[in-house]
C-alpha atoms as a PDB file:
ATOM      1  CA  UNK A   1      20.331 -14.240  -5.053  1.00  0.00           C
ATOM      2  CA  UNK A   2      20.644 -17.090  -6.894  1.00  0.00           C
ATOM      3  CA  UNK A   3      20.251 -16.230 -10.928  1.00  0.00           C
ATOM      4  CA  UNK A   4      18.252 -17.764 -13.648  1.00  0.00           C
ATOM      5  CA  UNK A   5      19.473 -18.133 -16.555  1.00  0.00           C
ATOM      6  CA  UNK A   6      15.939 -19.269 -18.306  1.00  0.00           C
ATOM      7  CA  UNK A   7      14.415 -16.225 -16.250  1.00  0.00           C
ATOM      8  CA  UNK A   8      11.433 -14.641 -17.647  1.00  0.00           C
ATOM      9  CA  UNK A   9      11.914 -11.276 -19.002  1.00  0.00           C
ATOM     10  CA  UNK A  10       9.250  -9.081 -17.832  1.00  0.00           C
ATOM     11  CA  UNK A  11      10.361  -8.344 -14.571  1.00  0.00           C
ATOM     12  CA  UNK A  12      13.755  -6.521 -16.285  1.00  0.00           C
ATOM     13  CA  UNK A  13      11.495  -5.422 -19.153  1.00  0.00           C
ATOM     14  CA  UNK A  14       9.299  -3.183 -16.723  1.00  0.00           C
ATOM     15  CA  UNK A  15      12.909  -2.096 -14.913  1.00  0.00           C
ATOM     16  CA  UNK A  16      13.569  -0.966 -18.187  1.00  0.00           C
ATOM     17  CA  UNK A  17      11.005   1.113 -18.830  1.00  0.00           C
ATOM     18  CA  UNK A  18      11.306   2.623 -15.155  1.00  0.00           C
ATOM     19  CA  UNK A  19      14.619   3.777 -16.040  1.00  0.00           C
ATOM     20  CA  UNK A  20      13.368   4.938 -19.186  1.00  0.00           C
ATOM     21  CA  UNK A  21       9.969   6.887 -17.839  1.00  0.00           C
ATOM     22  CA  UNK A  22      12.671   8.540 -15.386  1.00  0.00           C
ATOM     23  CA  UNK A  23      14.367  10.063 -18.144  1.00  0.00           C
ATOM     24  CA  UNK A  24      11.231  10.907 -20.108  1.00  0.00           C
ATOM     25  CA  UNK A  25       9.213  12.326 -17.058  1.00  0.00           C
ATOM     26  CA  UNK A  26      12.017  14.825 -15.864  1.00  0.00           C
ATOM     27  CA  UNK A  27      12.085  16.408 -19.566  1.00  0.00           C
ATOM     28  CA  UNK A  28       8.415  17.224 -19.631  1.00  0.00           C
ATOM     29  CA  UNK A  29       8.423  18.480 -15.741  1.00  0.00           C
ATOM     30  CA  UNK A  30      11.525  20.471 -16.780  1.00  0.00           C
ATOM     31  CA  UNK A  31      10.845  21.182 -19.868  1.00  0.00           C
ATOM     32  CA  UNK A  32       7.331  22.567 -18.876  1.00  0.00           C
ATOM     33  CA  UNK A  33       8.952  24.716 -16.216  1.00  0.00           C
ATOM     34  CA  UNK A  34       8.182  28.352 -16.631  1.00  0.00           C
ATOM     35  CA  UNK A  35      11.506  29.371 -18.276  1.00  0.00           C
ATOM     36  CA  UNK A  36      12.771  25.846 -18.865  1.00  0.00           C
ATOM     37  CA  UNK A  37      13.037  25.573 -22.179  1.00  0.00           C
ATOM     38  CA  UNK A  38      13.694  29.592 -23.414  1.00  0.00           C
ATOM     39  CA  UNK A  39      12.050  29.126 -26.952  1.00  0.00           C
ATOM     40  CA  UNK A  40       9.483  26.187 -26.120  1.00  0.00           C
ATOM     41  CA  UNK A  41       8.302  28.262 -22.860  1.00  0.00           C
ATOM     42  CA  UNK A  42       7.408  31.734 -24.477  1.00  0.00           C
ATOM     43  CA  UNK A  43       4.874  29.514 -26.444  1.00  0.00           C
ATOM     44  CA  UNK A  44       3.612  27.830 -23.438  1.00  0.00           C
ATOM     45  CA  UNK A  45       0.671  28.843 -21.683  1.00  0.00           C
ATOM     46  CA  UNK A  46      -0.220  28.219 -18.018  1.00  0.00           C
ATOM     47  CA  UNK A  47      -2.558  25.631 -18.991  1.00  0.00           C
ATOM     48  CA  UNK A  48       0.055  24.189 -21.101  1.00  0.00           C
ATOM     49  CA  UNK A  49       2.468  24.070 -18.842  1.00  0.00           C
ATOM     50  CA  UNK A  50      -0.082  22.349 -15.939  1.00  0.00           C
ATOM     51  CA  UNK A  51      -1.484  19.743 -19.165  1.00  0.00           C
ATOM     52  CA  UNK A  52       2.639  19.081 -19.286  1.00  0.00           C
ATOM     53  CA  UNK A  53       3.397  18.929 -15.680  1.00  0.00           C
ATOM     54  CA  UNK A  54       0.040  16.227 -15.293  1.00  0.00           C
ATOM     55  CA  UNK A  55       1.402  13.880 -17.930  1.00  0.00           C
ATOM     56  CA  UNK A  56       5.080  14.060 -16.118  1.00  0.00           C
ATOM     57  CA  UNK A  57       3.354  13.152 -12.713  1.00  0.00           C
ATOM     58  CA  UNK A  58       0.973  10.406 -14.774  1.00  0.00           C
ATOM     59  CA  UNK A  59       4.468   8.497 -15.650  1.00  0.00           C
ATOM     60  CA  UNK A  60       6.160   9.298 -12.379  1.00  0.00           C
ATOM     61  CA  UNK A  61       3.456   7.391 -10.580  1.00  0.00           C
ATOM     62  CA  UNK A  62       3.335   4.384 -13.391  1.00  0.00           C
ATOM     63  CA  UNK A  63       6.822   4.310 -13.279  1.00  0.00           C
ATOM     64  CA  UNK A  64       6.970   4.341  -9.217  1.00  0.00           C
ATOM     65  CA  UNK A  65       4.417   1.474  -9.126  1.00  0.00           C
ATOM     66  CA  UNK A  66       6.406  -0.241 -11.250  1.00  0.00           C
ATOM     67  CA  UNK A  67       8.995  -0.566  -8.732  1.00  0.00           C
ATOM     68  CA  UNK A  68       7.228  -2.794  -6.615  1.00  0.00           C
ATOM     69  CA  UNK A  69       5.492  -4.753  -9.488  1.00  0.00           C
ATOM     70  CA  UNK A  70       8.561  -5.883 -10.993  1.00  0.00           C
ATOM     71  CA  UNK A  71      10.493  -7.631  -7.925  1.00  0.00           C
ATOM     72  CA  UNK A  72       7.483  -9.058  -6.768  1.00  0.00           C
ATOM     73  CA  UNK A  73       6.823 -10.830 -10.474  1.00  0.00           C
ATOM     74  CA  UNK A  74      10.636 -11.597 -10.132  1.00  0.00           C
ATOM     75  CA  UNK A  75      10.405 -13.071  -6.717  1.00  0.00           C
ATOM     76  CA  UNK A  76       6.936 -15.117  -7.909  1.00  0.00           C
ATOM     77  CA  UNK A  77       8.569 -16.432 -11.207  1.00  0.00           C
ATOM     78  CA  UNK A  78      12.059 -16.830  -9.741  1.00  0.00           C
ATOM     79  CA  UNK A  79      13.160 -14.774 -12.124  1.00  0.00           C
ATOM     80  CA  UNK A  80      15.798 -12.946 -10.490  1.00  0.00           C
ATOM     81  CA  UNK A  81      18.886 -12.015 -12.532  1.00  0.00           C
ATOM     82  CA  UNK A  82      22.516 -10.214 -12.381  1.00  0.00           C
ATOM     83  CA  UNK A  83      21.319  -7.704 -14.772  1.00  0.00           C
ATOM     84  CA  UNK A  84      18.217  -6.672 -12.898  1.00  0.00           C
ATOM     85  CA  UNK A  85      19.875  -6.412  -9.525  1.00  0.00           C
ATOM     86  CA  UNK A  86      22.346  -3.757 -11.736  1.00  0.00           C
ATOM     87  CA  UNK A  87      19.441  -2.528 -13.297  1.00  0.00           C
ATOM     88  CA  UNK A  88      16.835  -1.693 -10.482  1.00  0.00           C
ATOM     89  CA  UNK A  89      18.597   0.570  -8.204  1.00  0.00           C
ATOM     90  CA  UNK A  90      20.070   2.334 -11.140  1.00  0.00           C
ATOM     91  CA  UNK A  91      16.509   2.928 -12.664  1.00  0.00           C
ATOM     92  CA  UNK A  92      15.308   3.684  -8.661  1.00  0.00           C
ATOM     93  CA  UNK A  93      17.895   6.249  -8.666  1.00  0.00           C
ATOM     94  CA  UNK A  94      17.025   8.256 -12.334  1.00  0.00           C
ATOM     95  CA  UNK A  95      13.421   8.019 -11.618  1.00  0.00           C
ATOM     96  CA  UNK A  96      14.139   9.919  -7.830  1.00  0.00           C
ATOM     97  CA  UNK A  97      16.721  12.649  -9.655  1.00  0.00           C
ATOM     98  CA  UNK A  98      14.685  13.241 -12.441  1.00  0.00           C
ATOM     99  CA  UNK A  99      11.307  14.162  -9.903  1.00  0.00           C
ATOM    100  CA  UNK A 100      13.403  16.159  -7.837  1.00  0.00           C
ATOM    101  CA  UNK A 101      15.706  18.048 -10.623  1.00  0.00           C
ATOM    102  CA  UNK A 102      12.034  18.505 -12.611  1.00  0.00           C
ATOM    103  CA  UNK A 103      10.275  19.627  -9.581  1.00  0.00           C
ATOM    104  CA  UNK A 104      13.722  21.961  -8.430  1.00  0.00           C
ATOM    105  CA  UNK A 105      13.311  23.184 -12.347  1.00  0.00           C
ATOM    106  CA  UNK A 106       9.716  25.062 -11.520  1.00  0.00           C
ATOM    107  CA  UNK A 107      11.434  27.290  -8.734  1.00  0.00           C
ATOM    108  CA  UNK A 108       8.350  27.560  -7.006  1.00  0.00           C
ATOM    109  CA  UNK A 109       9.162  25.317  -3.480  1.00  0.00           C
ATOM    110  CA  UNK A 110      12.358  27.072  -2.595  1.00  0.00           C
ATOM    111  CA  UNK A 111      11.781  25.587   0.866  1.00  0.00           C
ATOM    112  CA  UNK A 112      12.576  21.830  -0.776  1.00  0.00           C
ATOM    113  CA  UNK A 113      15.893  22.956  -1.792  1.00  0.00           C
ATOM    114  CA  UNK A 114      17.864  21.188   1.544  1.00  0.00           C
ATOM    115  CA  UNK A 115      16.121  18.067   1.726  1.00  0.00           C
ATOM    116  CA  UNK A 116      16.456  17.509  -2.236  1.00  0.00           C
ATOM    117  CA  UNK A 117      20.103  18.465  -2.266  1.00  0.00           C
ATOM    118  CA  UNK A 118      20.546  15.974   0.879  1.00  0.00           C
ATOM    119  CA  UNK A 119      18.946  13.017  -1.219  1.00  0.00           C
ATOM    120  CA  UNK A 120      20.875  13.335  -4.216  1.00  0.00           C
ATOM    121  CA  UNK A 121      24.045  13.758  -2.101  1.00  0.00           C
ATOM    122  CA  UNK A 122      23.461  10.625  -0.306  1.00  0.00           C
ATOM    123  CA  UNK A 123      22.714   8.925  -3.305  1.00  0.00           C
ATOM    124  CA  UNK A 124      25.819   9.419  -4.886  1.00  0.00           C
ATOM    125  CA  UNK A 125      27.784   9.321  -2.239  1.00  0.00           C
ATOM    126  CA  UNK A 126      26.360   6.110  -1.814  1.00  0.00           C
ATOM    127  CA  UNK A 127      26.801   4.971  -5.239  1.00  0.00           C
ATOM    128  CA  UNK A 128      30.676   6.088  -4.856  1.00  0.00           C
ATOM    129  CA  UNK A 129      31.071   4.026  -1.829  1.00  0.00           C
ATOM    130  CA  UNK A 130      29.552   0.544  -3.532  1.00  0.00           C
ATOM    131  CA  UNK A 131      31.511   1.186  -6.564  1.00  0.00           C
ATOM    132  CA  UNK A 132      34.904   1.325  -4.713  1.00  0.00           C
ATOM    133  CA  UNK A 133      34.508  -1.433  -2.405  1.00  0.00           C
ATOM    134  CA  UNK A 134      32.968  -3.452  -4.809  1.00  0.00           C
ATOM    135  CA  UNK A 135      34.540  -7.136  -5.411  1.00  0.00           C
ATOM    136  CA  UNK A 136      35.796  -6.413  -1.131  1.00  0.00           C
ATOM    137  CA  UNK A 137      32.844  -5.904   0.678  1.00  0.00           C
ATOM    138  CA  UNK A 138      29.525  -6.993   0.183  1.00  0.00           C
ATOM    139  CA  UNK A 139      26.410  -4.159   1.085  1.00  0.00           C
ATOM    140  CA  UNK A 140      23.177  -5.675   0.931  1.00  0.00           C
ATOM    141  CA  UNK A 141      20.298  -3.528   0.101  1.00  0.00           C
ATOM    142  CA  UNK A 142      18.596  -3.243   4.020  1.00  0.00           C
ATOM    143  CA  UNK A 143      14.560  -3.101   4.495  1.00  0.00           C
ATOM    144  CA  UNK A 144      15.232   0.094   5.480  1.00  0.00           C
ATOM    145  CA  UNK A 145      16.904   1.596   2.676  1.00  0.00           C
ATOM    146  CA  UNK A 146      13.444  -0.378   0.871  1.00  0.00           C
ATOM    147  CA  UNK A 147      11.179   1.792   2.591  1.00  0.00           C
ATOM    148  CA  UNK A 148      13.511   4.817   2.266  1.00  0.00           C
ATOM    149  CA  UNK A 149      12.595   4.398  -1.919  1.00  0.00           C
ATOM    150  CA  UNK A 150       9.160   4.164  -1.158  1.00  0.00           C
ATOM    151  CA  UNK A 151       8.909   7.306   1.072  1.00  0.00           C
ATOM    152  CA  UNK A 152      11.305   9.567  -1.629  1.00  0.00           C
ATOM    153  CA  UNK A 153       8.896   8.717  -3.909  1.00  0.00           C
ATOM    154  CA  UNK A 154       5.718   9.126  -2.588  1.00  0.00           C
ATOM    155  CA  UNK A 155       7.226  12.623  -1.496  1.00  0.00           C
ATOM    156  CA  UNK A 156       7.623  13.828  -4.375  1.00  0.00           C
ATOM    157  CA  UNK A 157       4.065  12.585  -5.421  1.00  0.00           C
ATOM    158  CA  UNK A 158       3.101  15.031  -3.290  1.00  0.00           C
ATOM    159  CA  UNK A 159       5.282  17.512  -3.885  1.00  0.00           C
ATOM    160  CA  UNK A 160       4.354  17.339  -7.558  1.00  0.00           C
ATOM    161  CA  UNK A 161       0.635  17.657  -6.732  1.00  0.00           C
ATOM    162  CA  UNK A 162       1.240  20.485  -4.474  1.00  0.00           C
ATOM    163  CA  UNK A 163       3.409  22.420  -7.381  1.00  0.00           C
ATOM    164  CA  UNK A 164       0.484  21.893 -10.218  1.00  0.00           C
ATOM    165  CA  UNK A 165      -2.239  22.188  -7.655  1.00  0.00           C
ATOM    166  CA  UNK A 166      -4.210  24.565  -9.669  1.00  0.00           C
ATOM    167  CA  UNK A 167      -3.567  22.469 -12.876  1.00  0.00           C
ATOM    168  CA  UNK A 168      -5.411  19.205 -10.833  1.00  0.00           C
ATOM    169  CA  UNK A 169      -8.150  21.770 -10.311  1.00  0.00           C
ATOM    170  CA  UNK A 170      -7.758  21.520  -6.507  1.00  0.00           C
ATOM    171  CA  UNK A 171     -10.323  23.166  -3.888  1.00  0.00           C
ATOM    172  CA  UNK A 172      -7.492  26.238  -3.093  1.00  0.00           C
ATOM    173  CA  UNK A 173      -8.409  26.584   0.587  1.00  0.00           C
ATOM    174  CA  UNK A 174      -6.297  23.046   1.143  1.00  0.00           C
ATOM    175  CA  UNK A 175      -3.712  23.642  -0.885  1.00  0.00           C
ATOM    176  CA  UNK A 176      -1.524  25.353   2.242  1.00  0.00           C
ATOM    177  CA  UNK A 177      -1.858  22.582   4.144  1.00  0.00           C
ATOM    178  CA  UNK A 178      -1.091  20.074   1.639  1.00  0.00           C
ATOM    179  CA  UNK A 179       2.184  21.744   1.021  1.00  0.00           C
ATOM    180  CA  UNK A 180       2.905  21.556   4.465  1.00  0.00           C
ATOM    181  CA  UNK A 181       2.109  18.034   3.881  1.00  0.00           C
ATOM    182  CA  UNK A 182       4.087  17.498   1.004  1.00  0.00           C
ATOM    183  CA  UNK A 183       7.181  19.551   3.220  1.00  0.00           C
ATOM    184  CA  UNK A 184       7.465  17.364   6.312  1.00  0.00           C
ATOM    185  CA  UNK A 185       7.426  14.175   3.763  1.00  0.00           C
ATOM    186  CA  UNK A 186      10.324  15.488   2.003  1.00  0.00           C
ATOM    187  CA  UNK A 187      12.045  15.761   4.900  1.00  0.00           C
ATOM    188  CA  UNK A 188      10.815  12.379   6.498  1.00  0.00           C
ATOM    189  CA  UNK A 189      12.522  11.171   3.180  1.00  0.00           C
ATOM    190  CA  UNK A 190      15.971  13.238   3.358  1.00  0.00           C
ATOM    191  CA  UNK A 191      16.012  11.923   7.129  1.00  0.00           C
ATOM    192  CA  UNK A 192      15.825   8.744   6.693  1.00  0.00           C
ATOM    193  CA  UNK A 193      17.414   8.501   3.406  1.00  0.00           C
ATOM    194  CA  UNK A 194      20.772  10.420   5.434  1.00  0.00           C
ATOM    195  CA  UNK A 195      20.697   7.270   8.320  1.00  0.00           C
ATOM    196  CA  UNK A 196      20.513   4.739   5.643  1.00  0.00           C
ATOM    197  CA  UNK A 197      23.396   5.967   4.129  1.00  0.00           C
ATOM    198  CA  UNK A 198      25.577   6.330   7.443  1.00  0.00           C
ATOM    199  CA  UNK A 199      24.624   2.742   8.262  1.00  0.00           C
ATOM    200  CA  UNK A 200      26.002   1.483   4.701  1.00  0.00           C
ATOM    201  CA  UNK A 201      29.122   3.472   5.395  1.00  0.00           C
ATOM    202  CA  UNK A 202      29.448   2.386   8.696  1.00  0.00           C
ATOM    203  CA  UNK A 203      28.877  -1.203   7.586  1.00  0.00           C
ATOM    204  CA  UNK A 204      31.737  -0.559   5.282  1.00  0.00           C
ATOM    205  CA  UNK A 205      34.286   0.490   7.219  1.00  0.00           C
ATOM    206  CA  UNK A 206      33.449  -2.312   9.884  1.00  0.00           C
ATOM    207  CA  UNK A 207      33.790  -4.828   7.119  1.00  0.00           C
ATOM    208  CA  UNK A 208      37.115  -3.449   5.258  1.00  0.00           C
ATOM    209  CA  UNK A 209      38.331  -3.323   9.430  1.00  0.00           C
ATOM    210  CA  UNK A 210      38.056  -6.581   9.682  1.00  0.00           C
ATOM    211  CA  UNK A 211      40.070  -7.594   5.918  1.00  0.00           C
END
């Protein structure tokens, strides 16, 4: 990547507010959560709580799109900077713990509870590994680990429509199935999320090997 220093500002603009809807969406889901906020939930009725958990999957799937809109206005304008290659994964990252720690916060898919945990391991471990071999080894962000985004997050789309399902006002007889749906996605997602993350450490220790 080649920065621009006159680079228009939009593409990190919209990174911006990814990172910020990620914050924003997590603390209605969670906050909306039967019994997650003590005071605010005794005062929350079911249809509160669904009206809540709506507008947190409204932004998650702005913010999501986002993701795509903003490299490809980057890549169009040649606007590609330092601080929005910093920025993006970081904002990528807060958007995917925020669903999963607001979805986690309802208690009511105890069955996502291993492929969550396996995401957010990965991603930190991940995280760990670029920040110590940074300035030694160079990891590239594969097509791969891409598509790996796109599938977390479309995962817990689904796993958000299958937890207010009665809120959407759903026909109840598909609801099973979509759950099922929304399961095998989440683990499609921890799968291939785990891989990508053994070939970046792999690609690490071939490339310190070789220093």
């Amino acid at each position: 990547m080649t920065p621009n220093p006159h680079a228009n500002p939009i593409p990190n603009i919209l990174t911006g507010l990814r990172l910020f809807a990620g914050v924003v969406m997590f603390l209605i889901l969670a906050g909306a959560a039967p019994q997650g906020i003590p005071v605010l939930s005794e005062y929350l009725s079911p249809d509160d709580q669904f009206r809540f958990g709506r507008t947190a999957f409204i932004i998650f799937v702005i913010a999501a799109s986002t993701d795509w809109i903003d490299g490809f206005l980057a890549r169009r304008w040649h606007s590609t900077t330092r601080w929005g290659a910093i920025l993006d994964p970081i904002a990528d990252k807060v958007l995917i713990t925020g669903a999963i720690l607001g979805v986690l916060a309802w208690g009511a898919l105890p069955q996502i509870a291993i492929p969550c945990g396996l995401i957010l391991f990965r991603e930190f471990a991940v995280s760990a590994l670029r920040e110590t071999v940074a300035g030694k080894v160079k990891l590239p962000v594969t097509l791969l680990a891409k598509w790996k985004t796109v599938l977390q997050m479309v995962a817990l789309g689904a796993l958000q429509i299958a937890l207010l399902w009665d809120g959407f006002g759903l026909p109840l007889e598909f609801q099973p199935h979509f759950q099922v749906f929304a399961y095998v996605l989440i683990w499609l997602a921890a799968i291939v999320t785990l891989w990508t993350g053994w070939q970046y450490f792999s690609k690490a220790q071939q490339k310190m090997s070789q220093l």
